[in-house]
Protein backbone atom coordinates (compact mmCIF):
# COMPACT_ATOMS: atom_id res chain seq x y z
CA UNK A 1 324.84 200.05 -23.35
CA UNK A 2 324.18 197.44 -20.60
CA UNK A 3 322.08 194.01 -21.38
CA UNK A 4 319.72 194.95 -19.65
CA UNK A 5 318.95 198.42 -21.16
CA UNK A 6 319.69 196.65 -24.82
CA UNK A 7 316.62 194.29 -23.27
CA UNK A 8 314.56 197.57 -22.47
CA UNK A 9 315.29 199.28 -25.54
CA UNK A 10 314.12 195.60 -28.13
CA UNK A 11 311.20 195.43 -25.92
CA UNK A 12 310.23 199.20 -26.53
CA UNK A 13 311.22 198.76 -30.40
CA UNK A 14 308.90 195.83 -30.75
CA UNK A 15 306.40 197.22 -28.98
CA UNK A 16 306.03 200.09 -31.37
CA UNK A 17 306.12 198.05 -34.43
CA UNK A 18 303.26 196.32 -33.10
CA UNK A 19 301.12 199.75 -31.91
CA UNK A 20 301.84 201.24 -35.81
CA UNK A 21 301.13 198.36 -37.89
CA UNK A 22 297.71 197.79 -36.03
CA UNK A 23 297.11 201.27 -36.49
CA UNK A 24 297.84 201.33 -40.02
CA UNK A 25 295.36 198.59 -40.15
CA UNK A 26 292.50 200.54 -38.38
CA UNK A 27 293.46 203.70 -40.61
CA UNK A 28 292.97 201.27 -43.96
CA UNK A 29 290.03 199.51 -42.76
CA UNK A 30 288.58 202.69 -41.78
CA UNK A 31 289.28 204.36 -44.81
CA UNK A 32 287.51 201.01 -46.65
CA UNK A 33 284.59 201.10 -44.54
CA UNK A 34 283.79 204.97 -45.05
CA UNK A 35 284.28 204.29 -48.82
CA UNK A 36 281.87 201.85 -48.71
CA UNK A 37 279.35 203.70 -46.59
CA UNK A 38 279.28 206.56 -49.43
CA UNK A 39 278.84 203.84 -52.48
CA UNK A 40 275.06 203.87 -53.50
CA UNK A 41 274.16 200.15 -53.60
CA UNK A 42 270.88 199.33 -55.69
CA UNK A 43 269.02 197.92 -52.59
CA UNK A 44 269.11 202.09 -51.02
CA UNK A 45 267.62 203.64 -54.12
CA UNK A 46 263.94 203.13 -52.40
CA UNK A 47 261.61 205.97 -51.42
CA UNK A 48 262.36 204.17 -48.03
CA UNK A 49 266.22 204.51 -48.19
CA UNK A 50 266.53 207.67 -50.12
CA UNK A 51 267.29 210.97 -48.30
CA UNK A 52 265.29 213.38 -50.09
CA UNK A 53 264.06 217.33 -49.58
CA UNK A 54 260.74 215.79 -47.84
CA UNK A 55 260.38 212.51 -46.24
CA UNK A 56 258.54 210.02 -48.48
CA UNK A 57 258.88 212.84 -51.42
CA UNK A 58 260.26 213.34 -54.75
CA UNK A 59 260.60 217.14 -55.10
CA UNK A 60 261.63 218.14 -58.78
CA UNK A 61 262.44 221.65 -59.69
CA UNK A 62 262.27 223.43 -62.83
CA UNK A 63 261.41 226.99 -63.93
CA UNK A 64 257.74 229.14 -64.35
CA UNK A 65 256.61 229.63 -66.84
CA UNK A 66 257.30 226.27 -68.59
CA UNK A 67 257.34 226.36 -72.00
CA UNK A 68 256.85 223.50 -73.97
CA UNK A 69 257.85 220.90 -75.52
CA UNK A 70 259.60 220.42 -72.61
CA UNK A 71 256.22 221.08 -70.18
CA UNK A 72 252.71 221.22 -71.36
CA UNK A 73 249.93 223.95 -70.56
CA UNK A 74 252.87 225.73 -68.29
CA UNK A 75 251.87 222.13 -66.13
CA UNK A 76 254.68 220.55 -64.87
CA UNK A 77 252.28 217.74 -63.02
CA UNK A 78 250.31 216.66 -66.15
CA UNK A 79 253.07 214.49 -67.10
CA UNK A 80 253.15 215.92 -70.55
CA UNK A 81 256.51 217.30 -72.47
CA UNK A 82 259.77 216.03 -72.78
CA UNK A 83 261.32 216.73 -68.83
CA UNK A 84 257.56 216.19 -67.52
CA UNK A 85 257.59 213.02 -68.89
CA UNK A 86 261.15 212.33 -67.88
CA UNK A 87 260.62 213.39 -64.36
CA UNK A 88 257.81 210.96 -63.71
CA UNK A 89 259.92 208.13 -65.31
CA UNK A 90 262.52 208.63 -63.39
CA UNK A 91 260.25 208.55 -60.23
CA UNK A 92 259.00 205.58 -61.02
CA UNK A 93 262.69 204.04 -61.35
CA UNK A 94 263.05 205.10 -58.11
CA UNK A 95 260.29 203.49 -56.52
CA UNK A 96 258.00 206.74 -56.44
CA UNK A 97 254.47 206.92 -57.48
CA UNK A 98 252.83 209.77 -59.42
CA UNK A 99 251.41 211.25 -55.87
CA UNK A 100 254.51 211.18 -54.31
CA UNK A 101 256.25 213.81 -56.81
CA UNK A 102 256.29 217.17 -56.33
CA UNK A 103 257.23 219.72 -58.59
CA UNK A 104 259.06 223.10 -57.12
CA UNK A 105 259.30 226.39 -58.84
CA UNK A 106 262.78 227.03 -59.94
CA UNK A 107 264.31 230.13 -61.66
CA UNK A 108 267.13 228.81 -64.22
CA UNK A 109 269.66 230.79 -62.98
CA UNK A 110 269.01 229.94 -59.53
CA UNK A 111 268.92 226.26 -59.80
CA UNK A 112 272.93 226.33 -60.41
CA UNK A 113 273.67 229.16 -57.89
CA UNK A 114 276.20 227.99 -54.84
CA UNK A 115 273.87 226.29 -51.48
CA UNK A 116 271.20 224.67 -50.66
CA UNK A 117 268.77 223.48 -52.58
CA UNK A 118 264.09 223.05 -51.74
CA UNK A 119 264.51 220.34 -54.53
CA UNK A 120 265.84 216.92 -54.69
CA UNK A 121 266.61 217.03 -58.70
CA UNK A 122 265.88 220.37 -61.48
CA UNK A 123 264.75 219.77 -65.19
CA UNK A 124 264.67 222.94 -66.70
CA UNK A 125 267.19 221.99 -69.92
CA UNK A 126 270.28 222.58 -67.93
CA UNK A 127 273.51 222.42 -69.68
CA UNK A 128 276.25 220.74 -68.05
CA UNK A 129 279.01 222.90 -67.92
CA UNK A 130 282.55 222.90 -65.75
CA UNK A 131 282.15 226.01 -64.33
CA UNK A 132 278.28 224.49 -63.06
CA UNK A 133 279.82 221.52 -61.68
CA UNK A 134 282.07 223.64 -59.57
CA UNK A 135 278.39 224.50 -57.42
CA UNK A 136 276.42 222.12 -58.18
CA UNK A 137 276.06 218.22 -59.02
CA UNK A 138 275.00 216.82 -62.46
CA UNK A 139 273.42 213.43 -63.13
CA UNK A 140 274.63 211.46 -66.23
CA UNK A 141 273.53 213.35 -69.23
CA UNK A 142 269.61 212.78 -70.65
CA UNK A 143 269.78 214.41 -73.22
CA UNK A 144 272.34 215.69 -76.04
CA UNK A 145 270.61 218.76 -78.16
CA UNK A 146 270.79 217.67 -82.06
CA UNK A 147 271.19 220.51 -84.28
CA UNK A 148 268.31 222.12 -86.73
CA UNK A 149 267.60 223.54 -89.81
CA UNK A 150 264.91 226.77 -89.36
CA UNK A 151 263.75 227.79 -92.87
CA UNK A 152 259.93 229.90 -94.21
CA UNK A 153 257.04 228.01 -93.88
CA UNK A 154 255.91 227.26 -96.85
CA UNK A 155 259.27 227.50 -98.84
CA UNK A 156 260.97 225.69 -100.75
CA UNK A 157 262.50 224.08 -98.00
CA UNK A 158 259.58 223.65 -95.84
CA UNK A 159 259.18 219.27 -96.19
CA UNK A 160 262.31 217.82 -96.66
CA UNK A 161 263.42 214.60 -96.00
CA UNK A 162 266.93 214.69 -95.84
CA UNK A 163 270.62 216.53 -95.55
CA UNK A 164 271.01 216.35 -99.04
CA UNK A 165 268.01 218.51 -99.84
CA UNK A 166 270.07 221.22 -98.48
CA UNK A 167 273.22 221.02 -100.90
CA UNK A 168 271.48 224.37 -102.61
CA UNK A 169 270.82 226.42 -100.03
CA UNK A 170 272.46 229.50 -98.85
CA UNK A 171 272.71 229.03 -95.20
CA UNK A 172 273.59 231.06 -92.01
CA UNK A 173 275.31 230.18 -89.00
CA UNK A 174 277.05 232.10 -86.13
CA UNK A 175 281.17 231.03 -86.64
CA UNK A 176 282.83 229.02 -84.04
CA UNK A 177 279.91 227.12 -83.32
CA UNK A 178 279.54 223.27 -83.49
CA UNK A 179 276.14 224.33 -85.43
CA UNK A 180 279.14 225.77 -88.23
CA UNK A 181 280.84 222.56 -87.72
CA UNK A 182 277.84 220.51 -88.35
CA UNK A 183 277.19 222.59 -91.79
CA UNK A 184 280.47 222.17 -93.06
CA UNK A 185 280.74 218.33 -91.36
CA UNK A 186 277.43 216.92 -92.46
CA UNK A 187 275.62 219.11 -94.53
CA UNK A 188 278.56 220.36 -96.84
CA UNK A 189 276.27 222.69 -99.02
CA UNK A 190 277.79 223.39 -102.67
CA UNK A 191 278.17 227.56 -101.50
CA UNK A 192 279.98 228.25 -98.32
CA UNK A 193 277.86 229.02 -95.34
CA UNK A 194 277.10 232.44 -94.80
CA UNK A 195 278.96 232.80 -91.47
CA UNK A 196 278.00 235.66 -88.21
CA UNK A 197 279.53 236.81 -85.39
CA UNK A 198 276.75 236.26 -82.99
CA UNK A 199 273.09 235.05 -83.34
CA UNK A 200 271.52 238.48 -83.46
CA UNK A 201 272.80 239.08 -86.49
CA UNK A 202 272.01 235.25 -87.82
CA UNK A 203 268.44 235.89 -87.47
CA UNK A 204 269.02 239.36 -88.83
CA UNK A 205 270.03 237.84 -91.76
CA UNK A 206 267.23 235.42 -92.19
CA UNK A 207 264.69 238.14 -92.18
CA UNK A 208 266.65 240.11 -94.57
CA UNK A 209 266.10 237.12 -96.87
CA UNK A 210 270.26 236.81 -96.85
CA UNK A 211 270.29 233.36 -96.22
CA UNK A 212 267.31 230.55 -97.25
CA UNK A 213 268.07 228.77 -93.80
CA UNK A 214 270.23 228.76 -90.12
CA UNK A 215 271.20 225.85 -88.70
CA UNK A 216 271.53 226.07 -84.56
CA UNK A 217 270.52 223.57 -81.28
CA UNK A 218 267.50 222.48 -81.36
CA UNK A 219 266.06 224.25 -78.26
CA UNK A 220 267.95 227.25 -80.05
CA UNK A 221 265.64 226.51 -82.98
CA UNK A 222 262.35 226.00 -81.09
CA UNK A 223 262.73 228.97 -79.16
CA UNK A 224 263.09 230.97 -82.77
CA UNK A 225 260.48 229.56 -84.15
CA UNK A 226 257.48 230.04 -81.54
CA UNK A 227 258.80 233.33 -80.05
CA UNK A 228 261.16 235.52 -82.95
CA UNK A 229 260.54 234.58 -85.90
CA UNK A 230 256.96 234.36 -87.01
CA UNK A 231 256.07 232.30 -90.38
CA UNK A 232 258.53 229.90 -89.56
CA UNK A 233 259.13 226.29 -89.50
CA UNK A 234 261.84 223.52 -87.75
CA UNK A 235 262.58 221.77 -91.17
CA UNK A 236 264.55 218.91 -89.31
CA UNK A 237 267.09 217.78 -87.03
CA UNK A 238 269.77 216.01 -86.99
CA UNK A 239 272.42 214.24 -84.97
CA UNK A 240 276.14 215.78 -84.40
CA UNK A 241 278.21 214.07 -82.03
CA UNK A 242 279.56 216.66 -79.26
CA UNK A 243 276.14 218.67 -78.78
CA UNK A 244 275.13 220.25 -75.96
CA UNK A 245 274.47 217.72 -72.58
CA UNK A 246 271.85 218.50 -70.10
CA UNK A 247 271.78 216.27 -66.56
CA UNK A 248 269.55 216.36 -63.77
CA UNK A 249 270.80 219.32 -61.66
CA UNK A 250 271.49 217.88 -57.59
CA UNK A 251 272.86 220.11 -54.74
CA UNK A 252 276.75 219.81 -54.69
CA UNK A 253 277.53 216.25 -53.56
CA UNK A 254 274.29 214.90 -53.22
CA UNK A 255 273.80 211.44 -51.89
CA UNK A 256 271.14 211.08 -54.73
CA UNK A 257 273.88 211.14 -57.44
CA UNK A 258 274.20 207.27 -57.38
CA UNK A 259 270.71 206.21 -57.68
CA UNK A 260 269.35 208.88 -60.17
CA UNK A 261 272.66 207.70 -62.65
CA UNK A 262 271.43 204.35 -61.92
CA UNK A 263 267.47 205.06 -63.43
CA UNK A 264 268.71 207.28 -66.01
CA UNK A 265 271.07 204.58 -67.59
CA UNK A 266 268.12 202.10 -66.60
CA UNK A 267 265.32 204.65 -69.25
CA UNK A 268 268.35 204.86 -71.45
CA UNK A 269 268.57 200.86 -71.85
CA UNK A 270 265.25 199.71 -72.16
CA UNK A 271 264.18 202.33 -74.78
CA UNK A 272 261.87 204.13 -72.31
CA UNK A 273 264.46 207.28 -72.76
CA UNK A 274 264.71 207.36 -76.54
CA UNK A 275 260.17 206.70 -76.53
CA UNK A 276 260.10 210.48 -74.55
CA UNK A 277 262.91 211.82 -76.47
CA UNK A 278 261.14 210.74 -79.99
CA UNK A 279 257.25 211.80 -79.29
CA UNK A 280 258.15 215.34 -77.30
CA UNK A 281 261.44 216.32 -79.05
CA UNK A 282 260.47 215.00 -82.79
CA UNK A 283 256.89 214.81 -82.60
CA UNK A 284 255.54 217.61 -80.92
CA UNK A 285 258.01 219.71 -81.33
CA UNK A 286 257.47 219.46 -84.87
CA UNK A 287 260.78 218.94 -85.90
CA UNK A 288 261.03 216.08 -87.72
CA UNK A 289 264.38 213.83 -88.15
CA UNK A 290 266.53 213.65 -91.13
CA UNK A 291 268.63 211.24 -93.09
């Protein structure tokens, strides 16, 4: 090779050392910049900021009828019942007032069907599930279902105050279940649980007089009580870690993610969660908590 072509050839070397690393320098700051753009900061969670289904709007979905105590009067806009409540909270976190929230009619199965969305956030007791997420977008859980003891009202074990009052009972509960885990975790009653294959046959039982109580969910309980099985009561709940989550159901991706984490953590701290959780899940849902 000549000198001068050896000249030609450094030059052209050089030269496209220089034209890659400035471009891998664009390609990182780029790549910084849009990771940036797509962070929710605390200053854009504003009515103002926010992108939402209408412009200046908080649209929340949830289901017809709604059945309390989650909704009140079948009136998602009174503000009364446990997601009623929540919803307005959470408005308010974000800067809303109560006549900027709207409340959309939602069937439950739609809510987590694949596209878009005439909602900016659904309530409606949605359990967060993988095979959800893969359509949809959940907020950070608000609630995790405690489980419940459903007995006769007016039995023997319609009143008590605690776990321990159940160490006598016969007790049914579908197998494979973390309400059968609870039983045998927490409760551990002196005869072994009366175990079923599916909840049909749990309530089946119960009515039969088989068993003197089931344990289930909560919302599994409530739902027995007011609509299958008449003449009965929720004796009490309890806590069991691993329970069922429900989140705040967003279209897949949405840019609200960040900002409705950020005022659900925010009710969570300050006790404003656990104040709606304790007067419409305890209280008025007559099932009371127990030792």
């Amino acid at each position: 090779m000549s000198r001068n072509r050896l000249v030609l050839f450094l030059i052209a070397v050089f030269a496209l050392a220089l034209l890659v690393g400035c471009g891998s320098s664009d390609d990182s700051s780029s790549d910084e910049s849009s990771s940036g753009d797509s962070t929710t900061t605390a200053s854009s969670c504003t009515p103002e900021d926010l992108s939402t289904f209408k412009d200046g709007i908080l649209t929340i979905g949830t289901d017809s009828p709604a059945y309390p105590p989650y909704f009140e009067d079948d009136d998602p806009t009174n503000g009364k019942g446990f997601e009623s409540a929540l919803g307005y909270a959470i408005a308010a976190q974000l800067g809303f007032n109560d006549s900027q929230v709207e409340w959309a009619t939602v069937p439950f199965n739609a809510s987590y069907a694949p596209g878009p969305k005439n909602f900016d956030f659904d309530l409606n007791q949605i359990s967060i599930t993988p095979a959800r997420e893969k359509a949809v977008t959940f907020s950070v859980p608000y609630y995790t279902a405690n489980q419940a003891i459903l007995v006769e009202k007016g039995g023997d074990l319609d009143g008590i105050t605690s776990l321990d009052e159940l160490k006598d009972a016969s007790i049914g509960v579908q197998v494979g279940t973390t309400s059968y885990e609870a039983v045998e975790e927490l409760i551990q009653p002196d005869e072994t649980p009366r175990t079923f294959d599916n909840s049909n046959d749990v309530v089946t039982a119960f009515k039969q007089g088989q068993v003197d109580a089931i344990v289930v969910d909560l919302p599994t309980a409530i739902y027995l009580r007011d609509a299958e099985l008449s003449g009965t009561v929720v004796a009490g709940q309890f806590e069991q870690e691993g329970g069922d989550e429900w989140g705040a159901l967003m279209a897949k991706d949405s840019e609200l993610k960040g900002c409705l984490d950020k005022a659900i953590t925010t009710l969570k701290d300050d006790g404003t969660l656990e104040e709606i959780t304790n007067q419409w899940m305890a209280d008025s849902a007559k099932a009371p908590l127990l030792d």
